[in-house]
N, C-alpha and C. Protein backbone atom coordinates (compact mmCIF):
# COMPACT_ATOMS: atom_id res chain seq x y z
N UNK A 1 -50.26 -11.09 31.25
CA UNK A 1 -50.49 -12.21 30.37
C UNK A 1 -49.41 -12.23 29.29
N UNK A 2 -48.78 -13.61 28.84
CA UNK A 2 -48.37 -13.53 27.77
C UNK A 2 -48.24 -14.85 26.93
N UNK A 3 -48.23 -14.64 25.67
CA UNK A 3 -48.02 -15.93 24.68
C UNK A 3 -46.72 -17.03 24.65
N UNK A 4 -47.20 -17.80 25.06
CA UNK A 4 -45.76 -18.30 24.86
C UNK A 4 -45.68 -18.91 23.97
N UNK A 5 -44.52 -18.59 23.25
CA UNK A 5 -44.05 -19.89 21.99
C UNK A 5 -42.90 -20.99 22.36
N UNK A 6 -43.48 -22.27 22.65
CA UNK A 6 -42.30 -23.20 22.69
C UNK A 6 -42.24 -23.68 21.65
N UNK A 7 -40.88 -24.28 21.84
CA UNK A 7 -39.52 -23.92 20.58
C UNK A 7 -39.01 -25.76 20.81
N UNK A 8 -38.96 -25.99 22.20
CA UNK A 8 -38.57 -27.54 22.53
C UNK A 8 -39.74 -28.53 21.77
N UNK A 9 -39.40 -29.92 21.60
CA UNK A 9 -39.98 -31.29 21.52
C UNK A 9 -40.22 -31.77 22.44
N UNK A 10 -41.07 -31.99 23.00
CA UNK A 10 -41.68 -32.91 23.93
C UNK A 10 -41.95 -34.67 23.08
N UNK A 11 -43.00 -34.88 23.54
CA UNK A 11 -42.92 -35.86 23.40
C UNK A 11 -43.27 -36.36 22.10
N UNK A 12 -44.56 -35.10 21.57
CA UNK A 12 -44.58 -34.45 19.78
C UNK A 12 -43.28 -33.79 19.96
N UNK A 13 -43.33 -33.55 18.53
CA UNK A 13 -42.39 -32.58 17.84
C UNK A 13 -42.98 -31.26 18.06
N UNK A 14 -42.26 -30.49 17.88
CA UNK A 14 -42.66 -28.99 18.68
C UNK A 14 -43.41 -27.77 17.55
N UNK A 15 -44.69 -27.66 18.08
CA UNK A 15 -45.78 -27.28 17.09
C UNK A 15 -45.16 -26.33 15.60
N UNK A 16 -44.16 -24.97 16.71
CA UNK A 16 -43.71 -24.02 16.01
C UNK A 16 -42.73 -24.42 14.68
N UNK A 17 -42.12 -25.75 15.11
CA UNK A 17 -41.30 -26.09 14.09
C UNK A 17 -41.77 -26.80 13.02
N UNK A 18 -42.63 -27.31 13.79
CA UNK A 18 -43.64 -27.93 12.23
C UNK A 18 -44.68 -27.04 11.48
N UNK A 19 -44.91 -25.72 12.32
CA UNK A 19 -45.71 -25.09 11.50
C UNK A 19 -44.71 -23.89 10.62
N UNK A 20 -43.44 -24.08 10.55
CA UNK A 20 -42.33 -23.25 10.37
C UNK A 20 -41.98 -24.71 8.64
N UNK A 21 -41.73 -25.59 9.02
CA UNK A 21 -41.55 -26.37 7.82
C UNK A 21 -42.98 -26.04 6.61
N UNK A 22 -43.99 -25.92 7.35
CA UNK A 22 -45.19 -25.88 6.08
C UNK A 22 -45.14 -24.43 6.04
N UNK A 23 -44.92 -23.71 6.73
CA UNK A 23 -44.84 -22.30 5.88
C UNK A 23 -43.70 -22.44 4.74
N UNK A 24 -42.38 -22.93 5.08
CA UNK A 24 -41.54 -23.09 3.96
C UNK A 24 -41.52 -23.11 2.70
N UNK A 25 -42.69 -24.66 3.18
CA UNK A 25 -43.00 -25.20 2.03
C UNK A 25 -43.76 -24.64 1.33
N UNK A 26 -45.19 -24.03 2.16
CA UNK A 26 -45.84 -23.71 1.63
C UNK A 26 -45.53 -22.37 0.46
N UNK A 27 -44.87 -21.39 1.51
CA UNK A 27 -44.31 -19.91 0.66
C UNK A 27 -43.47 -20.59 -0.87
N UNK A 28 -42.24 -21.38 -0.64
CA UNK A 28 -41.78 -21.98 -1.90
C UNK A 28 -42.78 -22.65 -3.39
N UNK A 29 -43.62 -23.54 -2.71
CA UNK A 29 -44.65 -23.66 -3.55
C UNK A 29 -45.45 -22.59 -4.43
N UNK A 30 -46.04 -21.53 -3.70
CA UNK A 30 -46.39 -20.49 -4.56
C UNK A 30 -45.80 -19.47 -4.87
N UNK A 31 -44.77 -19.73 -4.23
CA UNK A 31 -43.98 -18.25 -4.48
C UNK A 31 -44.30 -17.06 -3.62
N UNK A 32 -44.46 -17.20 -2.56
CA UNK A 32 -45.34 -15.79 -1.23
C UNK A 32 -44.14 -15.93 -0.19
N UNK A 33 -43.30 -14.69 -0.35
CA UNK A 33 -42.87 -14.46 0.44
C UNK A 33 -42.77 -14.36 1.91
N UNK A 34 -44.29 -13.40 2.32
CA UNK A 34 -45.08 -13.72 2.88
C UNK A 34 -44.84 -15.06 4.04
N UNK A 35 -44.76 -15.74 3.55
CA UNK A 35 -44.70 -17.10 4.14
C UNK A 35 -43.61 -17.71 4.42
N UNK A 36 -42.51 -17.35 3.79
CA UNK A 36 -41.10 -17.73 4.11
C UNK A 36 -40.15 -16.92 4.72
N UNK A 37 -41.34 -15.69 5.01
CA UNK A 37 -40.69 -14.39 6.13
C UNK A 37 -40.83 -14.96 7.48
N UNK A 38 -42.14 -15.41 7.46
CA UNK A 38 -42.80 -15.48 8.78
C UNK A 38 -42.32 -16.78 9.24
N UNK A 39 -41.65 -17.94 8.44
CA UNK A 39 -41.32 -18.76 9.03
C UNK A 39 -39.62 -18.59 9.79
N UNK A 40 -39.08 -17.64 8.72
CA UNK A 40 -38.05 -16.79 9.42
C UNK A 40 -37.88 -16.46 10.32
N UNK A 41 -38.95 -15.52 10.35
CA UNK A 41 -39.04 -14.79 11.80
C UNK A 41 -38.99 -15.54 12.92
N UNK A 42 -40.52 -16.48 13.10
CA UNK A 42 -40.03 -17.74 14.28
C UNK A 42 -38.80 -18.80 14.46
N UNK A 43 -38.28 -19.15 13.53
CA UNK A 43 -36.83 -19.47 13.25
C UNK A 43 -35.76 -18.52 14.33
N UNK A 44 -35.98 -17.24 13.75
CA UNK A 44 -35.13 -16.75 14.65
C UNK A 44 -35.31 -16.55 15.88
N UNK A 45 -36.38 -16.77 16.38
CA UNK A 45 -36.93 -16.37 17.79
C UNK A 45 -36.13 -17.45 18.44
N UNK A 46 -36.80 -18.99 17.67
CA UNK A 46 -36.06 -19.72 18.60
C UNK A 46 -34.46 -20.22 18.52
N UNK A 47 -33.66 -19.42 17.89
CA UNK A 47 -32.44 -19.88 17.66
C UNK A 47 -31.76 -19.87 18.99
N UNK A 48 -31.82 -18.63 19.99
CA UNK A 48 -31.18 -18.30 21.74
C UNK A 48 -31.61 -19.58 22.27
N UNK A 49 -32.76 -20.37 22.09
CA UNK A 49 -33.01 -21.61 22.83
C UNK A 49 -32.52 -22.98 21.99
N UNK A 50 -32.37 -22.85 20.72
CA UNK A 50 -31.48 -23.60 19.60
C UNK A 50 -29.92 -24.09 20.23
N UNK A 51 -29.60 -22.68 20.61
CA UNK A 51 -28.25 -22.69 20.64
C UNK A 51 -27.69 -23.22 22.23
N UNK A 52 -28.84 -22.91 22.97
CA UNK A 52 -28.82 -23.25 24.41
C UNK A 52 -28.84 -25.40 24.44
N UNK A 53 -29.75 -25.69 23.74
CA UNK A 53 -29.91 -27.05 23.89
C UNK A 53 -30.62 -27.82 22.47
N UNK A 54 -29.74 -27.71 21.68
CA UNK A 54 -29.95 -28.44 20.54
C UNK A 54 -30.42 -29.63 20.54
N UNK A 55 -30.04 -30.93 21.10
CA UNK A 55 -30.82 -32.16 21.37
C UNK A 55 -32.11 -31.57 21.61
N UNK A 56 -32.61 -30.66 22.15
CA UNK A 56 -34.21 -30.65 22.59
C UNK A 56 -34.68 -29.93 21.46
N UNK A 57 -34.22 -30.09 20.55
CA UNK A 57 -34.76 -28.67 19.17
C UNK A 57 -34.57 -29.89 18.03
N UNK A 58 -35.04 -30.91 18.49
CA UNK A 58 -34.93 -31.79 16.58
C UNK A 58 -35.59 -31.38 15.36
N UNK A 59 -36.48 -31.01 15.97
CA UNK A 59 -37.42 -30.66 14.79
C UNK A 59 -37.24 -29.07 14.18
N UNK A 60 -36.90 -28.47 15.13
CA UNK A 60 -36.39 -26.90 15.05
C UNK A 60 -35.44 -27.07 13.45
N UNK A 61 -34.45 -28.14 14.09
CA UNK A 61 -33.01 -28.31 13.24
C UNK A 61 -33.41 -28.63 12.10
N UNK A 62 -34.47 -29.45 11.73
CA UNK A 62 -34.88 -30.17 10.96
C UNK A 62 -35.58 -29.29 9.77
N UNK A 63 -36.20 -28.11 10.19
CA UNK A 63 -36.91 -26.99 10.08
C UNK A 63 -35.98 -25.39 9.35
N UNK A 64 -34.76 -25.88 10.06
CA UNK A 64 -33.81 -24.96 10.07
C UNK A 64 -32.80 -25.30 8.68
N UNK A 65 -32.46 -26.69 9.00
CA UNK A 65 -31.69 -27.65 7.57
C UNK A 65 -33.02 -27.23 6.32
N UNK A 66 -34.17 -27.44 6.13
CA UNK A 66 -35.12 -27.60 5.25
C UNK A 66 -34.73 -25.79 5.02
N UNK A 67 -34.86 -24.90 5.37
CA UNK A 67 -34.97 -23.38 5.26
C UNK A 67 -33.68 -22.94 4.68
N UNK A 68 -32.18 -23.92 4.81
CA UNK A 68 -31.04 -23.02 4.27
C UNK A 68 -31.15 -23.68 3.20
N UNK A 69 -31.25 -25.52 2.98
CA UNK A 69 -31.26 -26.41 2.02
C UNK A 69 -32.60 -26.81 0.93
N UNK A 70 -33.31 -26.38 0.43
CA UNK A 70 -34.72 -26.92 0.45
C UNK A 70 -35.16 -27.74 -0.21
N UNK A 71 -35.23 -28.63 0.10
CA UNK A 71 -36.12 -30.10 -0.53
C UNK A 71 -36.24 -29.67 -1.87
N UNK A 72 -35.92 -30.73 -3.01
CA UNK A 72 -36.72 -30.35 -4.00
C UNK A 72 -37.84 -30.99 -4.56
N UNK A 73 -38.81 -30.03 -4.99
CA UNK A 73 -40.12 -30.53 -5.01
C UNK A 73 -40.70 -30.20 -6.93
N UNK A 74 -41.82 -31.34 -7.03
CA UNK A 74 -41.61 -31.56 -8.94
C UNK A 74 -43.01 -30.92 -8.60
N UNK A 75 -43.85 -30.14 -9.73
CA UNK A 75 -44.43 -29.85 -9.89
C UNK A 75 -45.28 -30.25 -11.79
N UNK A 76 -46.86 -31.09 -11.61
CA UNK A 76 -47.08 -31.81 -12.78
C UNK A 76 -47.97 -31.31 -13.25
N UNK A 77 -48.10 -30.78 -14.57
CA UNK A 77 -49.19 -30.01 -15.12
C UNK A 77 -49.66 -31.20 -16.44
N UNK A 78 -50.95 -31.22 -15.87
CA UNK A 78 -51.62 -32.58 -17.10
C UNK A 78 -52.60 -32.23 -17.82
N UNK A 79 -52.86 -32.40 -18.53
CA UNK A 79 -54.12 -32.15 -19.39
C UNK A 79 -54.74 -33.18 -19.84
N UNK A 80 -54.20 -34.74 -19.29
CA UNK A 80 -55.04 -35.84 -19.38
C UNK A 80 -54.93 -36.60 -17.95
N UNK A 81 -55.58 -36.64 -17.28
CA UNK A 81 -55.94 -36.53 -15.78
C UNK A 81 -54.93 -38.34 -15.84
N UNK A 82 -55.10 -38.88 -17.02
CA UNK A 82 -54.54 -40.38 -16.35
C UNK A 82 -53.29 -40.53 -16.72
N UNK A 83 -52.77 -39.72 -17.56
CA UNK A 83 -51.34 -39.42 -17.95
C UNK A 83 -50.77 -38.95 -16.63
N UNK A 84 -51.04 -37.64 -15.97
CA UNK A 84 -50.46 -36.77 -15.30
C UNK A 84 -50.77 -37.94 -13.45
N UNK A 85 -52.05 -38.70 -13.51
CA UNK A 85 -51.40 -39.48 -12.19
C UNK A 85 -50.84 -40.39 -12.36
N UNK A 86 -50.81 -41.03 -13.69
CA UNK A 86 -49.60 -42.48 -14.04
C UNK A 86 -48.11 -41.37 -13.61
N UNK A 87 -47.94 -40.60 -14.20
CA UNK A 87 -46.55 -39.78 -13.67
C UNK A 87 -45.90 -40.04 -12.26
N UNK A 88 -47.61 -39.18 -11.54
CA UNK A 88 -46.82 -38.75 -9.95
C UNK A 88 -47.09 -39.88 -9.54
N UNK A 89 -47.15 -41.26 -10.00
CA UNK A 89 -47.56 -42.42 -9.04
C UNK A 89 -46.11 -42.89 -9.47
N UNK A 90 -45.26 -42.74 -10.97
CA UNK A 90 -44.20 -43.55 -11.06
C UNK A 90 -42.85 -42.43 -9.91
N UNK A 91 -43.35 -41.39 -10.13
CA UNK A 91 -42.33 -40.73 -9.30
C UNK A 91 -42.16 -41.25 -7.99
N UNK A 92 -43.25 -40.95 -7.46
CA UNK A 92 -43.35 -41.29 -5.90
C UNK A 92 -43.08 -42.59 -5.94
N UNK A 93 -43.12 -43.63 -6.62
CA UNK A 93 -42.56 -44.79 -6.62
C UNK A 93 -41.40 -45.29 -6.43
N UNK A 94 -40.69 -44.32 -6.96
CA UNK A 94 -39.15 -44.13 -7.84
C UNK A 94 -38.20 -43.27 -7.20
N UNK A 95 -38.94 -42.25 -6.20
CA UNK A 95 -37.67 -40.83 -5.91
C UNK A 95 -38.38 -40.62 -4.81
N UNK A 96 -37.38 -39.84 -3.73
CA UNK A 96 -37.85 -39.26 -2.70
C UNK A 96 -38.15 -37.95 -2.89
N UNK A 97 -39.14 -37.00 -3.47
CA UNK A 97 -39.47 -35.98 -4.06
C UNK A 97 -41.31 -35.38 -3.47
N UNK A 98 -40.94 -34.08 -3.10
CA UNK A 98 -42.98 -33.96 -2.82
C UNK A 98 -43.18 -33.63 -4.04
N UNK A 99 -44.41 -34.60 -4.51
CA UNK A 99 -44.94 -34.15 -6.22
C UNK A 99 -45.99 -33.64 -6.13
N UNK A 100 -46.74 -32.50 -6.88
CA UNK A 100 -47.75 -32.25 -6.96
C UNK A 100 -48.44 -31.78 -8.49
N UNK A 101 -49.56 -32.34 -8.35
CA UNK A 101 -50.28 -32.57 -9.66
C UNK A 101 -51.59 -31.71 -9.49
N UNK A 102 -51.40 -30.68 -10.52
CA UNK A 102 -52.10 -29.21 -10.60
C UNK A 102 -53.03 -29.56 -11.53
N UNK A 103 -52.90 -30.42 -12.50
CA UNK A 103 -53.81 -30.54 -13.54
C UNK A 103 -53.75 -29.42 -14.54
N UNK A 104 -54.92 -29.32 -15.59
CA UNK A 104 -54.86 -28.81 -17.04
C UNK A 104 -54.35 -27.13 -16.20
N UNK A 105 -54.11 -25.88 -16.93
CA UNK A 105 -54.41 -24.93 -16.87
C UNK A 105 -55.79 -24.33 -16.06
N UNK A 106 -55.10 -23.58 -14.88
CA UNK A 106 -56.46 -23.09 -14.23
C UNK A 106 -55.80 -22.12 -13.46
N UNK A 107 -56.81 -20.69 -13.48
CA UNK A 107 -56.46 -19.26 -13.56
C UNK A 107 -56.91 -18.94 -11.93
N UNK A 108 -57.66 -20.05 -11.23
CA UNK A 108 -57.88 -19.76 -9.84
C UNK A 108 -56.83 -20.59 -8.69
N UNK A 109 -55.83 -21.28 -9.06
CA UNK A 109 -54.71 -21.73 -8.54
C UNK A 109 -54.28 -20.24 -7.61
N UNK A 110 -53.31 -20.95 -6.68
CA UNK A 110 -52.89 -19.44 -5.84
C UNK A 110 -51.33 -19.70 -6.43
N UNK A 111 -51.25 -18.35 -6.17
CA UNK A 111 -50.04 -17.70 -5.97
C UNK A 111 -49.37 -18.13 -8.34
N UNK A 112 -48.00 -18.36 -7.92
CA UNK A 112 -47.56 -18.77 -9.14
C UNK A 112 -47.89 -20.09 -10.13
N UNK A 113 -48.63 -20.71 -8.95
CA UNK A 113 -49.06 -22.27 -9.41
C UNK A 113 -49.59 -22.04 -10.90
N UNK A 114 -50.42 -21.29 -11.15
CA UNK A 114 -51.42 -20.82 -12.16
C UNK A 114 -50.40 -20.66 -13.16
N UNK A 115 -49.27 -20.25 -13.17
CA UNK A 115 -48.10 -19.93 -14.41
C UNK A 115 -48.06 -21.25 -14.70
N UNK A 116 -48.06 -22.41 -14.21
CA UNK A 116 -47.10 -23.82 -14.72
C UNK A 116 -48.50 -24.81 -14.88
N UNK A 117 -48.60 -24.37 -16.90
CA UNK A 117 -49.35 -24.98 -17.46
C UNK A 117 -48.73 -25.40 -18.93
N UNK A 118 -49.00 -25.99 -19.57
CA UNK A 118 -48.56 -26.76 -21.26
C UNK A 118 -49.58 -27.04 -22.15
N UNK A 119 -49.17 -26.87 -23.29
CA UNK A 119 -50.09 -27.30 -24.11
C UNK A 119 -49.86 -28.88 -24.52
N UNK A 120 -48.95 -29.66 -23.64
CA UNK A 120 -48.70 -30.79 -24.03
C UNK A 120 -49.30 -31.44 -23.11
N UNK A 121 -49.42 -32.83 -23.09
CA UNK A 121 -50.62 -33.60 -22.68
C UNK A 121 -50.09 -33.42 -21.13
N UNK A 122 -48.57 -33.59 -20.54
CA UNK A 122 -48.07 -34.20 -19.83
C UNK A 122 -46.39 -32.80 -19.13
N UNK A 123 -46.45 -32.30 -18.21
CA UNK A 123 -45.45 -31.28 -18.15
C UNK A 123 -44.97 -31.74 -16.79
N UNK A 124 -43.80 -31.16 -16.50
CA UNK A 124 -43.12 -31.44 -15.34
C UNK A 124 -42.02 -31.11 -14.86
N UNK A 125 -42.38 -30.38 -14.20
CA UNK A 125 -41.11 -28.71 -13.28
C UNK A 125 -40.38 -29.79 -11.89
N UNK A 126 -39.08 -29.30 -12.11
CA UNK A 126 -38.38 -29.61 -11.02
C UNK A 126 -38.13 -28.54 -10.26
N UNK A 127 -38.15 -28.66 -9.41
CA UNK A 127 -37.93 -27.38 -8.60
C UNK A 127 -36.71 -27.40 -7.14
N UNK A 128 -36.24 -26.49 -6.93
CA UNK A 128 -35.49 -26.41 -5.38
C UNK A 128 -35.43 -25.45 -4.87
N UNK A 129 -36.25 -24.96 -3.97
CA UNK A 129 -36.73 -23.42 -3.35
C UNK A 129 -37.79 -22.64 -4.50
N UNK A 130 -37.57 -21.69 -5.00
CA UNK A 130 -38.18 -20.93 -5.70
C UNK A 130 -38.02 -20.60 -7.26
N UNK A 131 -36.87 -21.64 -7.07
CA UNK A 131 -35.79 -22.10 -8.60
C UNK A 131 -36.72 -22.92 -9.79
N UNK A 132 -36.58 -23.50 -10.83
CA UNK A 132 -37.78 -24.15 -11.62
C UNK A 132 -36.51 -24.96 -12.39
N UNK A 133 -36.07 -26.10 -13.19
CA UNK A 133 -35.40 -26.59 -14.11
C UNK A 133 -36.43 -26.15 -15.18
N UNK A 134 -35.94 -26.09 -16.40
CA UNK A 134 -36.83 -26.35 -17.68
C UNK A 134 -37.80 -27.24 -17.68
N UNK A 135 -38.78 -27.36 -18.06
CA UNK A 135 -40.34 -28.19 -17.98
C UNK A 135 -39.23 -29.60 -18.99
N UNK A 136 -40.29 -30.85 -18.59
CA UNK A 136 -39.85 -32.03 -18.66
C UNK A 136 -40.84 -32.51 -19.52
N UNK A 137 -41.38 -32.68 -20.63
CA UNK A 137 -42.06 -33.48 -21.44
C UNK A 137 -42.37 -35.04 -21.26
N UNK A 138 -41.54 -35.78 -20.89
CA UNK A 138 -41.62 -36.97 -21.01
C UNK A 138 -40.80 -37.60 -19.58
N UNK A 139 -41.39 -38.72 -19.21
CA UNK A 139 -40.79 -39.28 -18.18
C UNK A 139 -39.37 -39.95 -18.14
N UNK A 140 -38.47 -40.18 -20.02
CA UNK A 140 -37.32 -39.92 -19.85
C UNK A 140 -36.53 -38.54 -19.60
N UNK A 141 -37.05 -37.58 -20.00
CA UNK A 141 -36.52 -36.13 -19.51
C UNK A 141 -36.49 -35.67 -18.07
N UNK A 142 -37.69 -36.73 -17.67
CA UNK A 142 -37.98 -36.51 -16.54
C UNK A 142 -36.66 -37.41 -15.38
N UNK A 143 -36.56 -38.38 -15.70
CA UNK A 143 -35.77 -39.77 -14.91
C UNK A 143 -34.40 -38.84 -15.06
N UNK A 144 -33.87 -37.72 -16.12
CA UNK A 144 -32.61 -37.50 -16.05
C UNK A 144 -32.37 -36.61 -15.45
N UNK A 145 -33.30 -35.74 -14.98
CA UNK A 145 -33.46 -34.31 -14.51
C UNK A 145 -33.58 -35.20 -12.97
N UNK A 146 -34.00 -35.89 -12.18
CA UNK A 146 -34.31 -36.41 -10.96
C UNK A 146 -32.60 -36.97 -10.51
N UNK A 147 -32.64 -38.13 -11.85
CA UNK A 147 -31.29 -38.95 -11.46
C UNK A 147 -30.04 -37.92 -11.15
């Protein structure tokens, strides 16, 4: 008996590579290594079949570009629930960015999430991999840090 892991696209996109992008993401988001090992690891498994037939690996590549390059993603800490979704609604409006809105301070968040809190009504981390810009106060600090 054995497991197989395919690595090709069929007619979906190919499971391993999409579950290789949300580990990415996911490990970057909290900061868990953990998670950006293991998407490694399958990464490398399928690189011998990468390298064999790239057209059949879109999503692999796609998976592979996201892992050397990484998306950058804003992170919104609110302490007035209609402040902090007027934000991620003008962002997502405005930028191609994954935003996520953590709300006030809270000590059961996973991983590092729980660090990125303010005592100001309204906060907002840019991020690219595991990197952070200085917190953003206001949605002009914010528009210059994006632009």
């Amino acid at each position: 008996m054995t497991r197989s892991m395919i690595f090709q696209d069929d007619a979906t996109p190919a499971g391993n590579a999409i579950a290789v992008i949300a580990l990415n993401r996911l490990g970057r988001l909290l900061g868990e290594l953990r998670y950006t090992d293991a998407a490694e690891r399958c990464t490398r498994r399928a690189l011998p079949s990468m390298k064999e037939s790239p057209g059949a690996h879109a999503s692999f590549l796609i998976a592979l570009q996201e892992a050397i390059l990484p998306p950058p993603h804003l992170l919104i800490s609110s302490n007035d629930d209609k402040k902090g979704a007027a934000l991620k609604k003008w962002v997502e409006s405005n930028y191609r960015v994954d935003c996520y809105l953590i709300g006030p301070a809270d000590r059961t968040l996973p991983g590092i999430l729980r660090e990125y809190h303010s005592d100001k009504p309204v906060t907002a981390w840019l991020c690219r991999g595991m990197h952070c810009l200085p917190p953003a106060h206001s949605r002009e600090e914010l528009e210059a840090m994006l632009a």
